[in-house]
Protein backbone atom coordinates (compact mmCIF):
# COMPACT_ATOMS: atom_id res chain seq x y z
CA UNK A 1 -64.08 24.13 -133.30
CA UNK A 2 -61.78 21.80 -135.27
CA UNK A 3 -58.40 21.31 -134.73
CA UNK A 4 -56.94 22.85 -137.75
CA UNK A 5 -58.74 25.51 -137.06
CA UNK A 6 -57.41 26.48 -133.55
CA UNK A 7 -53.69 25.92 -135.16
CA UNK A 8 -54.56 28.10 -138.05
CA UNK A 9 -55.42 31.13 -135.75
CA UNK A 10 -52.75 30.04 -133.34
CA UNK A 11 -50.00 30.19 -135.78
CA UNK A 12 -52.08 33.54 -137.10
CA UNK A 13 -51.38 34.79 -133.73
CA UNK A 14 -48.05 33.91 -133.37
CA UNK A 15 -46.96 35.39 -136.75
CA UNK A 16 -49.15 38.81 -135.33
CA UNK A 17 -47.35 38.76 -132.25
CA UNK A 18 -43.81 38.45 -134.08
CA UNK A 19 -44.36 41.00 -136.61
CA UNK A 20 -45.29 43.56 -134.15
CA UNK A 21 -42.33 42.82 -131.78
CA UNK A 22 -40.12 44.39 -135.32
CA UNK A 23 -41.85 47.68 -134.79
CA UNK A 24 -40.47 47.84 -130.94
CA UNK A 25 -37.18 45.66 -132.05
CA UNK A 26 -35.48 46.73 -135.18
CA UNK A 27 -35.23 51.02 -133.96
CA UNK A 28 -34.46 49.99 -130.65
CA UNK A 29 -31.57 47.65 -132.52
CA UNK A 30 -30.09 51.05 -134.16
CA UNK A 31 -30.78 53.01 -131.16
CA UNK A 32 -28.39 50.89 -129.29
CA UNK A 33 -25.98 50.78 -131.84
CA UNK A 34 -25.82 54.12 -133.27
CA UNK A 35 -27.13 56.41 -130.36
CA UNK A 36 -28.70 58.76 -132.80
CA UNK A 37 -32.46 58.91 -131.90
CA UNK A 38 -32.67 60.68 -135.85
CA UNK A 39 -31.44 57.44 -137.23
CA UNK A 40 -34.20 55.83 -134.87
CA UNK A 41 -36.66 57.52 -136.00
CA UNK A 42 -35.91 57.19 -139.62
CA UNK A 43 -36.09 53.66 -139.27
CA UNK A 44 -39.14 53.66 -137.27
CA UNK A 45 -40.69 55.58 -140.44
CA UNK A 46 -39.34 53.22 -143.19
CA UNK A 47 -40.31 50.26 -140.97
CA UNK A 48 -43.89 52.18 -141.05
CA UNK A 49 -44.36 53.10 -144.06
CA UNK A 50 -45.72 50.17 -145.73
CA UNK A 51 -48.43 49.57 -143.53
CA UNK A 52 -49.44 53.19 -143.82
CA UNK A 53 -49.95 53.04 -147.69
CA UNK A 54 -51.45 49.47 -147.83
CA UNK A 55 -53.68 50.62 -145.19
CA UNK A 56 -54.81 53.86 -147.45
CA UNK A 57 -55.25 51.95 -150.39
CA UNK A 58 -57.09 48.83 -148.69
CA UNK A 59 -60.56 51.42 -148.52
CA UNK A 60 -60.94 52.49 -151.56
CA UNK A 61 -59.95 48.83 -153.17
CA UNK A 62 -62.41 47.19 -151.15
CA UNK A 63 -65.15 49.95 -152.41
CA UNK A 64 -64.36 49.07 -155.92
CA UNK A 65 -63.54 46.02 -156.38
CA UNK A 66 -65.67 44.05 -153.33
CA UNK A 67 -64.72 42.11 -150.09
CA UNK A 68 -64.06 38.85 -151.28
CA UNK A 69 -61.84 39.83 -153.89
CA UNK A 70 -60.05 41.97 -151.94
CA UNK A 71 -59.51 39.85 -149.24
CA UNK A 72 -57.80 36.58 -151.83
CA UNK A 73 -55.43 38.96 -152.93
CA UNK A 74 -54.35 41.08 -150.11
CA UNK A 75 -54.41 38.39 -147.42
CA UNK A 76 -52.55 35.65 -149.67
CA UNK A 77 -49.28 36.70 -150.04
CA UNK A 78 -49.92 38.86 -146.72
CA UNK A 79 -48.03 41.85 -148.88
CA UNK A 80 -48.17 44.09 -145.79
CA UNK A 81 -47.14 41.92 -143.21
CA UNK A 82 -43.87 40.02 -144.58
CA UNK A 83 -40.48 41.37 -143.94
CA UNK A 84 -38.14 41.32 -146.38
CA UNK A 85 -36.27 37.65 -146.28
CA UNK A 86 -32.92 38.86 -145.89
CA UNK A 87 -32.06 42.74 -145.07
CA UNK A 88 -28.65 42.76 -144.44
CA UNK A 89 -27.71 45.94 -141.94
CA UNK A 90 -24.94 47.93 -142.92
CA UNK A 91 -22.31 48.16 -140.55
CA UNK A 92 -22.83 51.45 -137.77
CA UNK A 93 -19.99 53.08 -139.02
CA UNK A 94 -22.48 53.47 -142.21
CA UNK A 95 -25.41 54.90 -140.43
């Protein structure tokens, strides 16, 4: 294998890894700080919910419009795997 090629799918992993630690991270965040396993859980859905829909929509786009095309635009800008840059958390008094 060539070098660039192990760092590619090493940094690919390490982006993997990181993006999953959110799902475990951000509801446990506003677990601890609110106490209110309903505001958890809300989270836990909206932090969800993107995945959910690309992941719906990624079948029948692939039937129509083929593999390769599907695959330039939905793994280039990696829509469903990018957090937004800057969320800024209200404080908990606004939860």
């Amino acid at each position: 294998m060539r070098r660039g090629f192990v760092a590619l799918l090493a940094a690919e992993a390490i982006s993997i890894f990181g993006s999953r630690m959110t799902f475990v991270a951000v509801p446990w965040l506003v677990l601890v700080t609110t106490g209110s396993a309903t505001r958890t859980g809300v989270v836990a859905f909206a932090e969800m919910l993107p995945y959910v829909l690309v992941s719906a929509a990624g079948g029948p786009w692939v039937d129509r419009f083929g593999p390769a095309r599907t695959s330039v635009v939905m793994v280039s800008p990696r829509l469903n795997d990018q957090p937004l840059p800057s969320t800024p958390l209200p404080p908990s008094s606004m939860l």
